[in-house]
N, C-alpha and C. Protein backbone atom coordinates (compact mmCIF):
# COMPACT_ATOMS: atom_id res chain seq x y z
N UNK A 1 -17.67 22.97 11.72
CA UNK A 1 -16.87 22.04 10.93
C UNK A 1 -15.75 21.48 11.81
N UNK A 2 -15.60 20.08 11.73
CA UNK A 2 -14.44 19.71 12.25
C UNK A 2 -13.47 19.46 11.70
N UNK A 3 -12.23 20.13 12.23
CA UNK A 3 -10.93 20.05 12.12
C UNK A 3 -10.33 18.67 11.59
N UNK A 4 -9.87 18.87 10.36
CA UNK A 4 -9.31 17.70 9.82
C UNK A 4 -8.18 16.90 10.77
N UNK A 5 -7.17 17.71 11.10
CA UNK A 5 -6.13 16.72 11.88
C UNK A 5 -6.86 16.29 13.51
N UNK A 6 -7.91 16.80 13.56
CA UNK A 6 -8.95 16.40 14.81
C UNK A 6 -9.05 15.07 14.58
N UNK A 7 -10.06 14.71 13.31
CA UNK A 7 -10.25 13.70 12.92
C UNK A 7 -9.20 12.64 12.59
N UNK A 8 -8.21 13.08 11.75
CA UNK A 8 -6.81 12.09 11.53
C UNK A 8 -6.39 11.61 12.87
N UNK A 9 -6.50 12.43 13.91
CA UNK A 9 -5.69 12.08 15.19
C UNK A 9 -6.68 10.99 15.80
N UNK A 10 -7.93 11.40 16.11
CA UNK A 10 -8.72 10.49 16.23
C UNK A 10 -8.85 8.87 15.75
N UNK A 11 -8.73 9.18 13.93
CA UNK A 11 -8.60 8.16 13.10
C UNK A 11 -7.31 7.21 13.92
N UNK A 12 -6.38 7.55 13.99
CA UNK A 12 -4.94 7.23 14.43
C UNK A 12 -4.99 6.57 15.72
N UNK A 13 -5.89 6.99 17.04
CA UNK A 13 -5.75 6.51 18.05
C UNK A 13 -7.46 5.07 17.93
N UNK A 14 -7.88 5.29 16.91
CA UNK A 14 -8.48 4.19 16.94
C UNK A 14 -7.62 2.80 16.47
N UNK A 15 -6.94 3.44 15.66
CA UNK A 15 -6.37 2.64 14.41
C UNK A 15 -5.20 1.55 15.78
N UNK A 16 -4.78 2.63 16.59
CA UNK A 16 -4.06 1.64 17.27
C UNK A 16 -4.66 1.52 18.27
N UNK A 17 -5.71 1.21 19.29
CA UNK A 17 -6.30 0.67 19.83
C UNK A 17 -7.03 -0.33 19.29
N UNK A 18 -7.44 -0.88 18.38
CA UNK A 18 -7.49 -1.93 17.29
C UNK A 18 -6.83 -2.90 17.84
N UNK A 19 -5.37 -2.87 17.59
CA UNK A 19 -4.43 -3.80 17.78
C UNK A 19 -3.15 -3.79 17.93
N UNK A 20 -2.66 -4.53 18.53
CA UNK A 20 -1.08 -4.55 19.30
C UNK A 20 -0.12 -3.51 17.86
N UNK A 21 0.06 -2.56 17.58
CA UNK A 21 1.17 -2.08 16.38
C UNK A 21 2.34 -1.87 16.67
N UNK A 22 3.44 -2.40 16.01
CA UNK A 22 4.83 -1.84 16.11
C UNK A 22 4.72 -0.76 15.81
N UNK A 23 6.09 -0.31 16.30
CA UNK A 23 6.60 1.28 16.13
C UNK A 23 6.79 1.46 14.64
N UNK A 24 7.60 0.55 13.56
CA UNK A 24 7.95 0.45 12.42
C UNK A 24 6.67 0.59 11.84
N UNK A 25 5.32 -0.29 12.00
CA UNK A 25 4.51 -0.51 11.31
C UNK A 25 3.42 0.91 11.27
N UNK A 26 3.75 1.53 12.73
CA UNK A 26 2.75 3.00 12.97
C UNK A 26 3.56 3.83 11.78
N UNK A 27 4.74 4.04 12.10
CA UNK A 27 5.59 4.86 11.14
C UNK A 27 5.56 5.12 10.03
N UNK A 28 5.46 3.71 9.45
CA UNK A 28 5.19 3.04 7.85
C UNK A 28 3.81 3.81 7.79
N UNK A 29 2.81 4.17 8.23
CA UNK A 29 1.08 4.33 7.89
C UNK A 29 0.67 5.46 8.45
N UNK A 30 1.55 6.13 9.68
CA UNK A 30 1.33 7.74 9.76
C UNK A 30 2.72 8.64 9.69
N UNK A 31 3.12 8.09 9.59
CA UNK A 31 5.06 9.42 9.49
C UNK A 31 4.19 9.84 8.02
N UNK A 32 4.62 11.62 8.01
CA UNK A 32 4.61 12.37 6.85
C UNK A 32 5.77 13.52 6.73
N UNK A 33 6.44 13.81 5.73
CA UNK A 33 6.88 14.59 5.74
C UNK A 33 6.16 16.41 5.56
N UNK A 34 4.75 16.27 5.57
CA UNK A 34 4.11 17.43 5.16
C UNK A 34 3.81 18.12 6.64
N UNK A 35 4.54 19.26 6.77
CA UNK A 35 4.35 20.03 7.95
C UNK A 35 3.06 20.69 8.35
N UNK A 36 1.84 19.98 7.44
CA UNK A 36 0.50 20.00 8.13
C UNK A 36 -0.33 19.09 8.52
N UNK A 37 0.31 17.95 8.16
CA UNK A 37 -0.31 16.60 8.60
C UNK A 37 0.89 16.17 9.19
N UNK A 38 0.97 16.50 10.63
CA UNK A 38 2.25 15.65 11.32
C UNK A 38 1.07 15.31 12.62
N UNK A 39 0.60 14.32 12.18
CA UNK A 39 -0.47 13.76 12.98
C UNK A 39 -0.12 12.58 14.04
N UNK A 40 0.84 12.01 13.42
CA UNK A 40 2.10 11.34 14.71
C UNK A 40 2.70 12.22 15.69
N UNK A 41 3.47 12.77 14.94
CA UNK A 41 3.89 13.67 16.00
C UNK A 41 3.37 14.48 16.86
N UNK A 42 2.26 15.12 16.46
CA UNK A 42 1.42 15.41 17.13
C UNK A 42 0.68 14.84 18.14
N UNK A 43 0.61 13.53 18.01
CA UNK A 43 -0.13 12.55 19.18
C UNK A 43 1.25 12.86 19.78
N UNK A 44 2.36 12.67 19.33
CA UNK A 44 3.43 12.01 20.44
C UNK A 44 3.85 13.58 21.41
N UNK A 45 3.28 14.37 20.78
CA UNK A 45 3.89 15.63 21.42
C UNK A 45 2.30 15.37 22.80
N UNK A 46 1.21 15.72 21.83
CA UNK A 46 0.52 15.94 23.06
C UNK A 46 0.13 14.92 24.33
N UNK A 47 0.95 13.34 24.24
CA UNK A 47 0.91 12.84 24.86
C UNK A 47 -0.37 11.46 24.90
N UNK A 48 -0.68 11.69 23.84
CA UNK A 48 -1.84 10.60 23.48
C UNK A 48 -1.10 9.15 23.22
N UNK A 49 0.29 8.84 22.98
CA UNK A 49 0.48 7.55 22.43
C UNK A 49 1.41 7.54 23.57
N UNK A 50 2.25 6.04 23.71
CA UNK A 50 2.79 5.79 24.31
C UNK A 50 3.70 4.78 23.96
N UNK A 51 5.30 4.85 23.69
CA UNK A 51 6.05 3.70 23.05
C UNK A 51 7.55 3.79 23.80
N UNK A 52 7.97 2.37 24.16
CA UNK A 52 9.48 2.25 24.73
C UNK A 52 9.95 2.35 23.85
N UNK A 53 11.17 3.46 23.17
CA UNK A 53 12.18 2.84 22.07
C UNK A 53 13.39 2.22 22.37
N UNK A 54 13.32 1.71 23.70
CA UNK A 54 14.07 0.47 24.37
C UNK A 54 13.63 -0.67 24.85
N UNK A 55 12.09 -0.55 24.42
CA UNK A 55 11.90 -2.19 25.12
C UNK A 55 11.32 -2.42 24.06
N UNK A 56 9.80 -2.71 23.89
CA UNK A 56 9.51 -3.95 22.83
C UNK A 56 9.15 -3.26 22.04
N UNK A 57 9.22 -1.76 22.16
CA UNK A 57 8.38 -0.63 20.80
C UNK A 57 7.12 -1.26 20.33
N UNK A 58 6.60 -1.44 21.15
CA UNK A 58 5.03 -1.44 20.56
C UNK A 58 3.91 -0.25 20.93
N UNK A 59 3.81 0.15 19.80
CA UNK A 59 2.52 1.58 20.49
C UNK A 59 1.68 1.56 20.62
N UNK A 60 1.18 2.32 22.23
CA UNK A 60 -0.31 1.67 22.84
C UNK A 60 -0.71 3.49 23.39
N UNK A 61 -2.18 3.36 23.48
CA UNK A 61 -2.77 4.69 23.96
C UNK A 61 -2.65 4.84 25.24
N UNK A 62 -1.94 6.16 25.20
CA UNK A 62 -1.90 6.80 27.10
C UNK A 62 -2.67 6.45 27.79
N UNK A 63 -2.69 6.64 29.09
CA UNK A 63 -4.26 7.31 29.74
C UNK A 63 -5.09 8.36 29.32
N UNK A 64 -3.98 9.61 28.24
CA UNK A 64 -5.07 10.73 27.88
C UNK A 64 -5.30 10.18 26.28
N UNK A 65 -4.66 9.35 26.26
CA UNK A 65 -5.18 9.22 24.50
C UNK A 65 -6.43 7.86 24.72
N UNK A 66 -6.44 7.21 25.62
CA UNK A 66 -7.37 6.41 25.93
C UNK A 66 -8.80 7.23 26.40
N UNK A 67 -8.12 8.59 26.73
CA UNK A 67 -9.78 9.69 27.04
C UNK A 67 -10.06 9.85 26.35
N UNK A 68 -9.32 10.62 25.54
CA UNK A 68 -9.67 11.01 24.30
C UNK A 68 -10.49 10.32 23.32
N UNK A 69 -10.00 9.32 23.43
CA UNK A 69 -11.06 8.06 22.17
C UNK A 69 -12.32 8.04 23.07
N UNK A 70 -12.61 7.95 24.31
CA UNK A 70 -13.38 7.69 24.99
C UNK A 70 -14.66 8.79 25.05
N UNK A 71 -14.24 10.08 24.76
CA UNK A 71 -15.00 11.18 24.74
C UNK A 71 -15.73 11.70 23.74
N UNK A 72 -16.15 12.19 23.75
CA UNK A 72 -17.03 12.72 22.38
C UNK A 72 -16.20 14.02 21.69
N UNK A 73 -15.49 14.60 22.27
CA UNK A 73 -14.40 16.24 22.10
C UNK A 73 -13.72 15.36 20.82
N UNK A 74 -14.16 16.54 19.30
CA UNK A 74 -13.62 16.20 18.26
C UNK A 74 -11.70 16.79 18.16
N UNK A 75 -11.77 17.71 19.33
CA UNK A 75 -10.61 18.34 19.70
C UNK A 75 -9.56 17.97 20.13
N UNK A 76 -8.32 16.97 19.93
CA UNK A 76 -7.25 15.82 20.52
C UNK A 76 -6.36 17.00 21.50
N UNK A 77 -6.43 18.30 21.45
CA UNK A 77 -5.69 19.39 22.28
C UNK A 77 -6.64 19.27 23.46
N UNK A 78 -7.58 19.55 23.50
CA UNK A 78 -8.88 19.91 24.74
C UNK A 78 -8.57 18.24 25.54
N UNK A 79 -9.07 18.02 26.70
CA UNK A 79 -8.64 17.24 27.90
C UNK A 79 -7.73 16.97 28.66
């Protein structure tokens, strides 16, 4: 079985590889206050997203969050 926030995280780095997203607009559609779906934060901890909050704040996929989508590993920790 795969791991639900596997999938959310996944879901999430497609969602913004899609298209150019503000920081406000990611926020607005993944910030949660539920300390088991912190699926933002979680990208932002393990390094999958990537955002200036001094230049134009727009959030775009790392190099490892760009693997990650790229791979078949339902696992966003593993690579």
């Amino acid at each position: 079985m795969i791991d639900p926030t596997s999938a959310l995280t996944r879901q999430l780095l497609e969602w913004i590889a899609d298209k150019p997203r503000t920081y406000a607009e990611v926020l607005e559609a993944w910030r949660t206050t539920c300390p088991r779906l912190s699926i933002w934060e979680d990208a932002c901890i393990n390094g999958l997203i990537h955002y200036d909050p001094a230049g134009d704040r727009i959030v775009s996929l790392s190099p490892k969050g760009r693997a990650l989508l790229q791979s078949r590993s339902p696992n966003p920790s593993t690579g």
